[in-house]
N, C-alpha and C. Protein backbone atom coordinates (compact mmCIF):
# COMPACT_ATOMS: atom_id res chain seq x y z
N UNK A 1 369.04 141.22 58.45
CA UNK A 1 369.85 141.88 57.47
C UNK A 1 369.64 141.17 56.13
N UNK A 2 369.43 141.85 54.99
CA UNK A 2 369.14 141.35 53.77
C UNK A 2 370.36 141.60 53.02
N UNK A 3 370.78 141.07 52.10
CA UNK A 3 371.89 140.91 51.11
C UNK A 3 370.70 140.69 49.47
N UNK A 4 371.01 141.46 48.80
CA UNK A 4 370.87 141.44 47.70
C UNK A 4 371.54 140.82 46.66
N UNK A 5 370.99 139.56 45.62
CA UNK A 5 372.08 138.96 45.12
C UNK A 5 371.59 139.24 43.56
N UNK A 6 372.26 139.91 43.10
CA UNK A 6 371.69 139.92 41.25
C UNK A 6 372.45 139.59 40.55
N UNK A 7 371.71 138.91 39.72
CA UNK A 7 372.64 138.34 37.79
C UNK A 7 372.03 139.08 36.97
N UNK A 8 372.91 139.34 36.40
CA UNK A 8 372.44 139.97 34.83
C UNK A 8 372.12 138.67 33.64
N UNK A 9 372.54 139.53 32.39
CA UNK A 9 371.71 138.57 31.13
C UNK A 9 372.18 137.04 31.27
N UNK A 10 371.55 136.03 30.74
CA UNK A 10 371.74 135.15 30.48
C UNK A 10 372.16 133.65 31.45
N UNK A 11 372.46 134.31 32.47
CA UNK A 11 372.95 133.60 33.82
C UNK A 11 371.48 132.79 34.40
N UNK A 12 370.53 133.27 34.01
CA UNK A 12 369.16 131.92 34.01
C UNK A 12 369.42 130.47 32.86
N UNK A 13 370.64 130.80 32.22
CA UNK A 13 370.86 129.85 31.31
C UNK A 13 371.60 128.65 32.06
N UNK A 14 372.44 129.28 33.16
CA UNK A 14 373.32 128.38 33.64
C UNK A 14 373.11 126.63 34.10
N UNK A 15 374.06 126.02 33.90
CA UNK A 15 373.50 124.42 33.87
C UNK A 15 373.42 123.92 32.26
N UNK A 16 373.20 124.30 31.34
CA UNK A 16 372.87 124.00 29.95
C UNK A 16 373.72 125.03 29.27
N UNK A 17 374.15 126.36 29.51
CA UNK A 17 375.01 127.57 28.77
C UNK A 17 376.41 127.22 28.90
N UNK A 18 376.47 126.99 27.71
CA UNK A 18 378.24 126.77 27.33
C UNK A 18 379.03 125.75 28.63
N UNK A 19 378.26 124.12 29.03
CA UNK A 19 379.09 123.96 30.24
C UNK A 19 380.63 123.95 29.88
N UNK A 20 381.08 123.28 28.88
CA UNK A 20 382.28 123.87 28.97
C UNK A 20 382.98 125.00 29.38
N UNK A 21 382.62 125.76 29.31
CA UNK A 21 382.99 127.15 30.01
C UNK A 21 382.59 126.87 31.63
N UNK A 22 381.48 127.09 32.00
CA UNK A 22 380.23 127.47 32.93
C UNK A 22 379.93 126.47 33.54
N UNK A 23 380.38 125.53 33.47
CA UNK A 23 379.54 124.10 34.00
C UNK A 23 377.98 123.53 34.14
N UNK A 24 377.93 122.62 34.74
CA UNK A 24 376.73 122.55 34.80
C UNK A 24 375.79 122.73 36.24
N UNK A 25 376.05 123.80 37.07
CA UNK A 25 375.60 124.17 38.36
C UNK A 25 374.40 124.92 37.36
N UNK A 26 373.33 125.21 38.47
CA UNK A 26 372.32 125.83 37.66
C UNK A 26 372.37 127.17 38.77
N UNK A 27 371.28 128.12 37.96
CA UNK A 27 371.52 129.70 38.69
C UNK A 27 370.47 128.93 40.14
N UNK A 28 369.12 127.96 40.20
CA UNK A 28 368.72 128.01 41.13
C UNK A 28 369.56 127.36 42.22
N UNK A 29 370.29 126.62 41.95
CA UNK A 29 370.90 126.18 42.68
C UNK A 29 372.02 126.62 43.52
N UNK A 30 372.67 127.61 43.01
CA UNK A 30 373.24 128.58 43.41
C UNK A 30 372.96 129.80 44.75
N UNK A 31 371.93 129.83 44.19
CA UNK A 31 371.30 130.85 45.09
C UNK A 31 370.46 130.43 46.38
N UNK A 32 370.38 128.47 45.92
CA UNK A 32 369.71 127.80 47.57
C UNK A 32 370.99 128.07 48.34
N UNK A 33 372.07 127.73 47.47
CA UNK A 33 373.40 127.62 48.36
C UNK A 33 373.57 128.81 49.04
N UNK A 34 373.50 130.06 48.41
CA UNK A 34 374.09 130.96 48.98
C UNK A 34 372.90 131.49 49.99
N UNK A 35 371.67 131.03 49.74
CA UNK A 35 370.40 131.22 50.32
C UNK A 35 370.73 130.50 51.95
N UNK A 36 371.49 129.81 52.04
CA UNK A 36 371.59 128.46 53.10
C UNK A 36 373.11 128.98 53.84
N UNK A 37 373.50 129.68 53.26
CA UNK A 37 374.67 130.26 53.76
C UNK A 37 374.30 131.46 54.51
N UNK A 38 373.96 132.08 53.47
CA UNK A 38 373.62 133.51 54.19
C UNK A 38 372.56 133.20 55.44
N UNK A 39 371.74 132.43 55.84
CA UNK A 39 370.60 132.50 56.58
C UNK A 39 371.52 131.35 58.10
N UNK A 40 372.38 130.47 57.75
CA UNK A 40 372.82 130.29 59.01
C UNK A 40 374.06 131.67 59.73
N UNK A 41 374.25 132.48 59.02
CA UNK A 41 375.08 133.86 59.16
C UNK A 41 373.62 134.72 59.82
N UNK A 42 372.37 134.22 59.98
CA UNK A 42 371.29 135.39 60.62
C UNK A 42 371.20 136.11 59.15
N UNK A 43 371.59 136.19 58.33
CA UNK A 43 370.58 136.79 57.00
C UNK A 43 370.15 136.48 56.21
N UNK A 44 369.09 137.19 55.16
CA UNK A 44 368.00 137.07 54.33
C UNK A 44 368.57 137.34 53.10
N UNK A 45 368.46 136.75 51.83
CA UNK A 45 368.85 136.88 50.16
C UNK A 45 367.94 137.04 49.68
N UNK A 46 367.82 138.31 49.26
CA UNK A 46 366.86 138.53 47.83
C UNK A 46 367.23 138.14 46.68
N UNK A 47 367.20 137.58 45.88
CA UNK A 47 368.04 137.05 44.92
C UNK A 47 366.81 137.38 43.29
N UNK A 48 367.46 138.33 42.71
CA UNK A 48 366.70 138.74 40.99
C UNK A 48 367.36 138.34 39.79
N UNK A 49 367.08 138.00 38.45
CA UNK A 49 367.87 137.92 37.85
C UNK A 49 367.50 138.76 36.85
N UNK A 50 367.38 139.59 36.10
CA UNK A 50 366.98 139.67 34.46
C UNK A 50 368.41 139.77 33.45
N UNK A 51 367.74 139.90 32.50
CA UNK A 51 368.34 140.01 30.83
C UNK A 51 368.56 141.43 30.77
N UNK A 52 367.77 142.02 31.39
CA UNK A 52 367.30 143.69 31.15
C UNK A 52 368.12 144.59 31.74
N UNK A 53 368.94 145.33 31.72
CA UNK A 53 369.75 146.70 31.88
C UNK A 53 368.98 147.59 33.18
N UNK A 54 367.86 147.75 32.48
CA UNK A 54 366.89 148.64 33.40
C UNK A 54 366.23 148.34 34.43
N UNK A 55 365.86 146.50 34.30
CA UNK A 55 365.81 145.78 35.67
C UNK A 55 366.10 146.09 37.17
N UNK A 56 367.80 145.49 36.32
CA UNK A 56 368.74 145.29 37.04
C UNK A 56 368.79 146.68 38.01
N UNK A 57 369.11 147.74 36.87
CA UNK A 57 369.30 149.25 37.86
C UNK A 57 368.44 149.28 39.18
N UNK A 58 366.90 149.10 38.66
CA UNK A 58 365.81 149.63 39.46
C UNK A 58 365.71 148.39 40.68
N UNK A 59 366.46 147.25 40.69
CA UNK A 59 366.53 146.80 41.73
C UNK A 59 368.07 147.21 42.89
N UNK A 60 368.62 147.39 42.06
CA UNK A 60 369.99 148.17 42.94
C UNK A 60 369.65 149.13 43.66
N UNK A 61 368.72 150.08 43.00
CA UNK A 61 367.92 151.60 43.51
C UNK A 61 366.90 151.51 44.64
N UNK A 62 366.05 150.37 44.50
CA UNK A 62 365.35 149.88 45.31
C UNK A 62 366.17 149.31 46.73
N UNK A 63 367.13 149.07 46.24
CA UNK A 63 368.06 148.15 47.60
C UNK A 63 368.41 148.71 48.39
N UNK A 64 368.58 150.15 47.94
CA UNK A 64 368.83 151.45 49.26
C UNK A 64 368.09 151.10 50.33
N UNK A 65 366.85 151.19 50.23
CA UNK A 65 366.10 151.04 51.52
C UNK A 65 365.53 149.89 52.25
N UNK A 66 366.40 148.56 51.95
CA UNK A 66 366.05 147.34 52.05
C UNK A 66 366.97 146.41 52.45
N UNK A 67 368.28 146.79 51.57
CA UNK A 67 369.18 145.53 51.88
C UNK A 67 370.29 146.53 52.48
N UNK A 68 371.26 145.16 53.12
CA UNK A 68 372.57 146.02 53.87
C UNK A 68 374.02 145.76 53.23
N UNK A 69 373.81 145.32 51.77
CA UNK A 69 374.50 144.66 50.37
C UNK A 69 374.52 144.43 49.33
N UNK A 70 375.53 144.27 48.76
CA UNK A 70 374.86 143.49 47.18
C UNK A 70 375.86 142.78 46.63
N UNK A 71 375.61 141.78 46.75
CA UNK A 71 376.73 140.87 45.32
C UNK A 71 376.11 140.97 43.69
N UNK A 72 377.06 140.67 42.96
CA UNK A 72 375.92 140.97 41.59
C UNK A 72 377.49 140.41 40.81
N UNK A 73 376.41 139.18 39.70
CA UNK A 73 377.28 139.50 38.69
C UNK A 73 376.82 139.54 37.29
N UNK A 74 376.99 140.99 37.24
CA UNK A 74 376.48 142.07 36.00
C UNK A 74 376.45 141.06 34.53
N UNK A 75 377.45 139.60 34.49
CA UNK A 75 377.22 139.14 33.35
C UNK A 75 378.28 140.03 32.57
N UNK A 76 377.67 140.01 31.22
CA UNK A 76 378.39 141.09 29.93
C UNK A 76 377.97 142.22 30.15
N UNK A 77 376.77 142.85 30.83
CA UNK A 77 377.19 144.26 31.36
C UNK A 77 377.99 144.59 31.88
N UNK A 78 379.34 143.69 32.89
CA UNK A 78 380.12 143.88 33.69
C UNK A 78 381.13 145.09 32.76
N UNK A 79 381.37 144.72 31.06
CA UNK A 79 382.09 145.14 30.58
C UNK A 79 381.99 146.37 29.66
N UNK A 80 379.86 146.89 30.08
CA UNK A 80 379.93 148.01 29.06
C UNK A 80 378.64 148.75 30.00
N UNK A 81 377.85 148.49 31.14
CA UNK A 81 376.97 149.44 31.61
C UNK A 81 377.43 150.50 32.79
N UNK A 82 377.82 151.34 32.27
CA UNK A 82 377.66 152.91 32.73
C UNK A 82 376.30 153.15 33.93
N UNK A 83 375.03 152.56 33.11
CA UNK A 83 374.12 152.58 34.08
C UNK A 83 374.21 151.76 35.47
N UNK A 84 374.56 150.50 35.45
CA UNK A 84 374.85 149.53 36.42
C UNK A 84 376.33 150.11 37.29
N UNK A 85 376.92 151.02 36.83
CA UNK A 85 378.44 151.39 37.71
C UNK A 85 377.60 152.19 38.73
N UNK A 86 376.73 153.75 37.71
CA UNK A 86 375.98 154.57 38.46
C UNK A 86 375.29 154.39 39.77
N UNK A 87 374.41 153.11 39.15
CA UNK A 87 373.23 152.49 40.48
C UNK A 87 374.19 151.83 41.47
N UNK A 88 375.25 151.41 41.13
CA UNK A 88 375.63 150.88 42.32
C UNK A 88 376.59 151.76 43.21
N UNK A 89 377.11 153.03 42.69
CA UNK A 89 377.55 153.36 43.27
C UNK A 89 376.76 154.93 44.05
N UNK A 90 375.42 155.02 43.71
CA UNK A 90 374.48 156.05 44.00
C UNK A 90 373.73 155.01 45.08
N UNK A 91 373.73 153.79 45.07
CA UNK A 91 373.22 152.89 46.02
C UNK A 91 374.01 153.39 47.56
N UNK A 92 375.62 153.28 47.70
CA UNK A 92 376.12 153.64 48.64
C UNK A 92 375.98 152.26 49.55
N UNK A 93 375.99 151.14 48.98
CA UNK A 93 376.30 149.85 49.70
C UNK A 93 377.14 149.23 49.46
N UNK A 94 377.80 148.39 50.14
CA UNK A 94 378.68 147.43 49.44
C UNK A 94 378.08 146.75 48.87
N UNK A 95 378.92 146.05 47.43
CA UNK A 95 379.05 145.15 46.36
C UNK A 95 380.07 144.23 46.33
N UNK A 96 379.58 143.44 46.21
CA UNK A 96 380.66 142.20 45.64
C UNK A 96 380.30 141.94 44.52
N UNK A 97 381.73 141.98 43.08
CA UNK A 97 381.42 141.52 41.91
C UNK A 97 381.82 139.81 42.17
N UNK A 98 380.95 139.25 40.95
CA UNK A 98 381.57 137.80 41.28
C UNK A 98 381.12 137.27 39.80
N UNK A 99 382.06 136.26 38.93
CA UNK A 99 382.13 136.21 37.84
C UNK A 99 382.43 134.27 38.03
N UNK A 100 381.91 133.87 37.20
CA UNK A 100 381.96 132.44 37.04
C UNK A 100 383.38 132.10 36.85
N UNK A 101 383.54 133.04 35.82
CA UNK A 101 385.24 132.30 34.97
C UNK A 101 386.03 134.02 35.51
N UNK A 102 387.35 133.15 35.27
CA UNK A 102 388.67 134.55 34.96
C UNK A 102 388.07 135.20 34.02
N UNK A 103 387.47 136.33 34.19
CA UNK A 103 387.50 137.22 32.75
C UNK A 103 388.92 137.84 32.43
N UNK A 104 390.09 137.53 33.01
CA UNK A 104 391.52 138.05 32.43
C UNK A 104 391.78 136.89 31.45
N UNK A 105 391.54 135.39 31.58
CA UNK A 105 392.13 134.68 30.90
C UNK A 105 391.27 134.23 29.54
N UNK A 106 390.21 135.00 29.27
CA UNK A 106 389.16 134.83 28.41
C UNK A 106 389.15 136.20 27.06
N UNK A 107 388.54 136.25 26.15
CA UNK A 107 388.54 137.16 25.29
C UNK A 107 389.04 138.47 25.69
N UNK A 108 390.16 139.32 25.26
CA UNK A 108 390.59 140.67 25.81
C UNK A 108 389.12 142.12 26.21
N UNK A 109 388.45 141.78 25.16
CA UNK A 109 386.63 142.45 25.85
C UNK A 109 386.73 142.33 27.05
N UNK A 110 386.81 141.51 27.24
CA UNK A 110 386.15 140.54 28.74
C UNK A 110 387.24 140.99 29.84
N UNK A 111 388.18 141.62 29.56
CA UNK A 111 389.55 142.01 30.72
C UNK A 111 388.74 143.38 31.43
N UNK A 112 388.31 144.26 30.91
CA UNK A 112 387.70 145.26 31.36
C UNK A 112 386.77 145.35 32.40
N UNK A 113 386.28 145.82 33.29
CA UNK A 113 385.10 145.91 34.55
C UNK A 113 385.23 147.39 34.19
N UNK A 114 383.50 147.85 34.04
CA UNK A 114 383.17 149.09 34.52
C UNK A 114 382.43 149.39 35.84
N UNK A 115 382.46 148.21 36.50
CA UNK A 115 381.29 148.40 37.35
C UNK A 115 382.49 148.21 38.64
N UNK A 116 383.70 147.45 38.44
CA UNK A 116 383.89 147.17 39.79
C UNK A 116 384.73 148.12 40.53
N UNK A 117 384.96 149.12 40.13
CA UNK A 117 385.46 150.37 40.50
C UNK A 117 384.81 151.19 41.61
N UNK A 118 383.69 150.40 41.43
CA UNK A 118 382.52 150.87 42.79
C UNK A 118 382.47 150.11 43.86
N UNK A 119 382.50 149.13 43.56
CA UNK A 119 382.20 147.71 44.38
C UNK A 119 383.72 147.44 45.62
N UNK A 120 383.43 146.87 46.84
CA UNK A 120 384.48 147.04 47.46
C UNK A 120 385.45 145.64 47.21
N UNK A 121 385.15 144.68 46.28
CA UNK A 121 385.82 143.44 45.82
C UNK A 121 385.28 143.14 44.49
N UNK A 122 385.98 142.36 43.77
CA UNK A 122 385.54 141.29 43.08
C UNK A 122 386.29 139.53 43.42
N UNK A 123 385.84 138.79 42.93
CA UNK A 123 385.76 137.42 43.22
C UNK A 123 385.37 136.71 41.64
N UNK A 124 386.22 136.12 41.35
CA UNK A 124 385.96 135.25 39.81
C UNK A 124 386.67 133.79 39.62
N UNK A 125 386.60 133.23 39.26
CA UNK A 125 386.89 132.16 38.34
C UNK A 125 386.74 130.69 38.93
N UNK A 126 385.95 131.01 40.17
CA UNK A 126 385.76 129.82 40.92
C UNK A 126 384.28 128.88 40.94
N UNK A 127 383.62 129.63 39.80
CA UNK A 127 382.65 128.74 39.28
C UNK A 127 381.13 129.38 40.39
N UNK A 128 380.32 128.11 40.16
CA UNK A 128 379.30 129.06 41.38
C UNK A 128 379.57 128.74 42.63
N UNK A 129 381.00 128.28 43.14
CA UNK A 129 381.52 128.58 44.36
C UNK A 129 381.84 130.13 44.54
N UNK A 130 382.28 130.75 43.91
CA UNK A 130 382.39 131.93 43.93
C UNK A 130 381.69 132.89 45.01
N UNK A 131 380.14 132.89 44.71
CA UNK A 131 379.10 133.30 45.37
C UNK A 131 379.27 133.03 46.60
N UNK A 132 379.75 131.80 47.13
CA UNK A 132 379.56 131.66 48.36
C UNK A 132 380.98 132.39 49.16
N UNK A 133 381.89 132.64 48.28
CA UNK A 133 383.06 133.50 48.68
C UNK A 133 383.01 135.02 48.97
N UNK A 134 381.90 135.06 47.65
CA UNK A 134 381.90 136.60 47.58
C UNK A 134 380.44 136.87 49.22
N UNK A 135 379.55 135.87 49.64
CA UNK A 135 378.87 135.86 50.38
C UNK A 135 379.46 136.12 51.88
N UNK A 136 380.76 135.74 51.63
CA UNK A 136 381.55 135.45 52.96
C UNK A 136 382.00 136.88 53.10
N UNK A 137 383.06 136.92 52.02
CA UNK A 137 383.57 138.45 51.73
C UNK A 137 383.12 139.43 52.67
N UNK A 138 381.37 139.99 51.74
CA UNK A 138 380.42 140.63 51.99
C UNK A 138 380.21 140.87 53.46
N UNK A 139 379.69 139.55 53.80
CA UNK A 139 380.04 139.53 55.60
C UNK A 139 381.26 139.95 56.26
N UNK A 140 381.92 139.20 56.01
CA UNK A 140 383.50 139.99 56.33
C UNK A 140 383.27 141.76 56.29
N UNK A 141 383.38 142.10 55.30
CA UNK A 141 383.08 143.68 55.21
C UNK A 141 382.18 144.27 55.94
N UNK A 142 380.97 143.94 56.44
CA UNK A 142 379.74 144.26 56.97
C UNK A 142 380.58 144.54 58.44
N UNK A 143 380.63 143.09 58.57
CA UNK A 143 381.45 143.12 60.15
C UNK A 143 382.67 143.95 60.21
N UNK A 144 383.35 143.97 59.95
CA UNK A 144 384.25 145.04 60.03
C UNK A 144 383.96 146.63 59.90
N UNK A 145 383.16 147.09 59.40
CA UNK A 145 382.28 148.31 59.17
C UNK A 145 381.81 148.59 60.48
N UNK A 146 381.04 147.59 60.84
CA UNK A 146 379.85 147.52 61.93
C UNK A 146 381.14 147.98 63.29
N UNK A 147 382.28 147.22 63.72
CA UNK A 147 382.69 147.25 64.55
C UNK A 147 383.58 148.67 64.73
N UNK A 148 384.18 148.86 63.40
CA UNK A 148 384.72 150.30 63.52
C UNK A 148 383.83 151.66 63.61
N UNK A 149 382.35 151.23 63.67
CA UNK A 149 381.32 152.65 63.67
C UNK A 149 381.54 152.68 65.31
C-alpha cells in the first residue's frame, strides 16, 4: 500500500525558513521519519514536493491509480487553490491536511482552508511531528474503511 505525501511551495526551505516560526527540522528529514513509520505499518511513501500549483495537481491525479492516500500540506495554497481542493477531491482518496503551525493563531489569511473540506482530517501545529500523526490518522482511516467494506 502506498501513501502519497506532498508539500507545496516553499516547504523544501524547511530547517533554515523562518525557524522561529518552523523550526529547524528539515523537509528531508521529515519524510525519512514518516518514510520509517509508514514502512514498519507494511507501507510505501511517495513523497513530492514542488513550488508549482500544477505539479502538485498532476501528482494528486496521478495518485488515483497508485496510492491508497494522501497527506499533503498544500503550504499557502492551503488558503487560495481551487485547483488543489478539485484534484483532491476528483482523486476520491483520503487526505490528511497537516500544517506545521496553528494557522488559527497566525495571520487572519491564514484561518481559511480551501482544500480541507475534502480531506477526511486536518492535523496542525505540532511541527514536523505532525506528519507522523497525520501518518497514523491516515492509517487509522484506511483500517477502519477496510474493515467496514
Amino acid at each position: 500500500m502506498t501513501i502519497l505525501l506532498l508539500n507545496g511551495p516553499n516547504l523544501a526551505l524547511l530547517g533554515t525558513r523562518e525557524p522561529g516560526i518552523y523550526g529547524r527540522e528539515t523537509l528531508d528529514g521529515i519524510v525519512a521519519a514518516v518514510t520509517a513509520r509508514a514502512a514498519a505499518a507494511g507501507m510505501v511513501v511517495r513523497a513530492f514536493q514542488s513550488d508549482i500549483e500544477g505539479e502538485l495537481v498532476r501528482e494528486i491525479g496521478a495518485a488515483r491509480a497508485t496510492c491508497a492516500g494522501i497527506i499533503i500540506n498544500p503550504a499557502a495554497y492551503t488558503h487560495t487553490s481551487v485547483a488543489l481542493r478539485d484534484a483532491i477531491s476528483a482523486a476520491g482518496l483520503p487526505c490528511v491536511e497537516v500544517h506545521f503551525t496553528n494557522t488559527h493563531r497566525r495571520e487572519p489569511f491564514r484561518h481559511e482552508s480551501v482544500t480541507v473540506p475534502v480531506c477526511v482530517g486536518q492535523i496542525m501545529g505540532f511541527g514536523g511531528y505532525g506528519y507522523l500523526l497525520a501518518l497514523d490518522a491516515l492509517i487509522h482511516h484506511l483500517q477502519q474503511n477496510k474493515e467496514r467494506a
